[in-house]
C-alpha atoms as a PDB file:
ATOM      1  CA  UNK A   1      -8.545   3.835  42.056  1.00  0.00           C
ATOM      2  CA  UNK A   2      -4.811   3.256  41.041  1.00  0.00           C
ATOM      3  CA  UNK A   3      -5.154   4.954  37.896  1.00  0.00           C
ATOM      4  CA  UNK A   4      -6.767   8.097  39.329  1.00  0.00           C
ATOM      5  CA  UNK A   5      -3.912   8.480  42.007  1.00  0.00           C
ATOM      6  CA  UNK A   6      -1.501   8.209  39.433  1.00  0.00           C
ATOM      7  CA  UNK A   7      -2.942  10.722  37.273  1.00  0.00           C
ATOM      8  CA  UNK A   8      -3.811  12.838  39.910  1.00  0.00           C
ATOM      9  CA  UNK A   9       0.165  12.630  41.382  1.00  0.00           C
ATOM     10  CA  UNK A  10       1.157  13.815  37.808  1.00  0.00           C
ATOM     11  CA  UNK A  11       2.283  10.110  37.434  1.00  0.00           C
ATOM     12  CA  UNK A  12       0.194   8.448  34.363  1.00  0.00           C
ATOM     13  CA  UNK A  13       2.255   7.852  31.244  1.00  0.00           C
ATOM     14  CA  UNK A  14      -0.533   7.654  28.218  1.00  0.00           C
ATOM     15  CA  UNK A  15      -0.535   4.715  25.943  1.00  0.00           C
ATOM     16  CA  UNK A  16       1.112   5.237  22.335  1.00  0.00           C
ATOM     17  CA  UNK A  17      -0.986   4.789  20.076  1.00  0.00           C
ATOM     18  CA  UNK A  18       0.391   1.402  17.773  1.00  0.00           C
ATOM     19  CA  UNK A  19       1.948   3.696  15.257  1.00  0.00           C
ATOM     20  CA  UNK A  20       4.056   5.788  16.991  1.00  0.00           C
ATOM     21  CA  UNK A  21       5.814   2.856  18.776  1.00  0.00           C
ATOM     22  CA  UNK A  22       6.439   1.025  15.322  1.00  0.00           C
ATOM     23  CA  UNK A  23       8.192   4.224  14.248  1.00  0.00           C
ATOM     24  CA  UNK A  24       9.860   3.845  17.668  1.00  0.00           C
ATOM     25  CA  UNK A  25      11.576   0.959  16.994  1.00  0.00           C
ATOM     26  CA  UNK A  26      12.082   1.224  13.202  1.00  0.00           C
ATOM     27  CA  UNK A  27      15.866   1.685  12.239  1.00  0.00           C
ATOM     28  CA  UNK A  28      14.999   3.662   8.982  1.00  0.00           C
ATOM     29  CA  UNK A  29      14.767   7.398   8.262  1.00  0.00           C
ATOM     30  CA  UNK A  30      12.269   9.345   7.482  1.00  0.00           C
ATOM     31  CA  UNK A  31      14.279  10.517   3.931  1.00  0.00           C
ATOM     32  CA  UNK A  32      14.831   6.475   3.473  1.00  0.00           C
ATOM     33  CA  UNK A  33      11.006   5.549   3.637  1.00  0.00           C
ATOM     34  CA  UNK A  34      10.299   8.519   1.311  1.00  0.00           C
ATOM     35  CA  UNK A  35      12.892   6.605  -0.775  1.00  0.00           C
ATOM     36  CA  UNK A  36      12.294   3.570  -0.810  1.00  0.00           C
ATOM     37  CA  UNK A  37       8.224   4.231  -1.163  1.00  0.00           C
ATOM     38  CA  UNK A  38       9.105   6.250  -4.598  1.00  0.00           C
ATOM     39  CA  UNK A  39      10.630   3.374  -5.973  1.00  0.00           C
ATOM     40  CA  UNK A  40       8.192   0.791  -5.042  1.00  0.00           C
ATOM     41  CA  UNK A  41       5.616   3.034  -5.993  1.00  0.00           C
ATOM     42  CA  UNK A  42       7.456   3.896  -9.430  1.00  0.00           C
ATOM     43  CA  UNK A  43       8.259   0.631 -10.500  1.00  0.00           C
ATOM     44  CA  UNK A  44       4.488  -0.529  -9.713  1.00  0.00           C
ATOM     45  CA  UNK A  45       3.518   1.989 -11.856  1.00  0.00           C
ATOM     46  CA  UNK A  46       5.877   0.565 -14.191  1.00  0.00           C
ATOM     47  CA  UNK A  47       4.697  -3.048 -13.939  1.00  0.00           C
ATOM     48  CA  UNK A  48       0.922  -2.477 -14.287  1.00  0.00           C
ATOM     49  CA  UNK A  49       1.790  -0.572 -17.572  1.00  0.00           C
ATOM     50  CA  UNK A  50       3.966  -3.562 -18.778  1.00  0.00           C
ATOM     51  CA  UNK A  51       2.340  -6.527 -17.588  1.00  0.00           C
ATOM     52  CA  UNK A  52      -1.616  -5.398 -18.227  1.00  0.00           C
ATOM     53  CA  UNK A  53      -2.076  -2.277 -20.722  1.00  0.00           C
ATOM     54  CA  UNK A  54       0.679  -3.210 -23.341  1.00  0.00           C
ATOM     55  CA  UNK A  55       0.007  -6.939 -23.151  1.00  0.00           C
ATOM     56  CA  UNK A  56      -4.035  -6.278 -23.288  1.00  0.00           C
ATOM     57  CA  UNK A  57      -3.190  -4.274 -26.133  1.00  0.00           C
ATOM     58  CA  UNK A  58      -0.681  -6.933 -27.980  1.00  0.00           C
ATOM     59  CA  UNK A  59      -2.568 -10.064 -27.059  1.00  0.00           C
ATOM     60  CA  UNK A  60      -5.891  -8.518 -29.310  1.00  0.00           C
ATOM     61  CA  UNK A  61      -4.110  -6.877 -32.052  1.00  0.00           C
ATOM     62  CA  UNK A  62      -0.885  -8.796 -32.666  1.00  0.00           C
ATOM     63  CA  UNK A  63      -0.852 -12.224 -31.102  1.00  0.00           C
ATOM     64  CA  UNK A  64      -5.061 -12.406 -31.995  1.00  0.00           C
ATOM     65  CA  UNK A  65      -5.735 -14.107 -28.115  1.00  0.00           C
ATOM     66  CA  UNK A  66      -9.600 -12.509 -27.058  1.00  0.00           C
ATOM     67  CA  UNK A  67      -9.265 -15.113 -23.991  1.00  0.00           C
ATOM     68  CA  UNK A  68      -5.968 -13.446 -22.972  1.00  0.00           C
ATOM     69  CA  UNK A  69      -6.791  -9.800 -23.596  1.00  0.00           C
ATOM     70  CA  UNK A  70     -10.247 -10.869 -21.284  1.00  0.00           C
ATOM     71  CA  UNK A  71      -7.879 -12.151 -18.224  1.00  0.00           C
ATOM     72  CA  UNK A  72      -5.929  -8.817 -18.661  1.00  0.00           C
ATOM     73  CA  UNK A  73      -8.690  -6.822 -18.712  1.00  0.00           C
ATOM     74  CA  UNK A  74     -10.061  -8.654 -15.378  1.00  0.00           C
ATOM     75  CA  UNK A  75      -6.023  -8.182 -13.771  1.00  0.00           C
ATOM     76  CA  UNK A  76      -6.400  -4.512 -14.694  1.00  0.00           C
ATOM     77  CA  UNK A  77      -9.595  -4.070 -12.668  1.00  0.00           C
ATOM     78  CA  UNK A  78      -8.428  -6.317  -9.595  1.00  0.00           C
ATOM     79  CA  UNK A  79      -5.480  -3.866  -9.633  1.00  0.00           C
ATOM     80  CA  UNK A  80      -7.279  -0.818  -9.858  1.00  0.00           C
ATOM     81  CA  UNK A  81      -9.769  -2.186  -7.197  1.00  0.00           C
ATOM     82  CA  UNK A  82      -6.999  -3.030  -4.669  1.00  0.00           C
ATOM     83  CA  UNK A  83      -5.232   0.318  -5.306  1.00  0.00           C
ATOM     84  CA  UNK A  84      -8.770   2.053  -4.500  1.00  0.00           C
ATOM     85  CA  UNK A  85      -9.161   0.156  -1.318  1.00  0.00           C
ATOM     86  CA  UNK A  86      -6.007   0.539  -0.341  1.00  0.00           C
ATOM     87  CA  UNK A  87      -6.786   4.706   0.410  1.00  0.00           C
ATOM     88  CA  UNK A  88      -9.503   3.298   3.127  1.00  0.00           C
ATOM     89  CA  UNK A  89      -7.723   3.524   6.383  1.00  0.00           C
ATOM     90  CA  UNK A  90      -7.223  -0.319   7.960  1.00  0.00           C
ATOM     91  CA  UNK A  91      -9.058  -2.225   4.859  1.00  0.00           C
ATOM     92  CA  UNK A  92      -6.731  -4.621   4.740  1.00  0.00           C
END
């Protein structure tokens, strides 16, 4: 009954949703998170071409390793499956 008084007296402040009060109280800038998430998202791009594509590639061809290329093949999917999921909202 306390509610509806309030909101009927032009009282009721609604509940922020969880995201607007962590941008609330978050020190950065808009222009700094845009920053900051092209370089993270740059030099991932960076690592997955480094550490899985060009060393699935050398561990066949040069260094002769089939077990090695296999466990690169599997990181490659892992990370392809966990950047997939990751465009799901809250699959965390």
């Amino acid at each position: 009954m306390e509610k509806l008084r309030r909101v009927l007296g032009g009282q009721d402040e609604e509940d922020q949703g969880g995201l607007t009060e962590v941008l609330d109280t978050t020190t950065l800038s808009y222009s700094t998170r845009i920053k900051f998430f092209i370089i993270c998202f740059a030099s991932g791009i960076l690592c997955s071409i480094l550490l899985c594509l060009i060393l699935t590639l050398c561990s066949v061809f040069w260094w002769h390793k089939k077990g090695l290329a296999i466990i690169f093949c599997i990181l490659q999917f892992l990370a392809m499956s966990w950047y997939s999921i990751s465009y799901i909202p809250f699959a965390r």
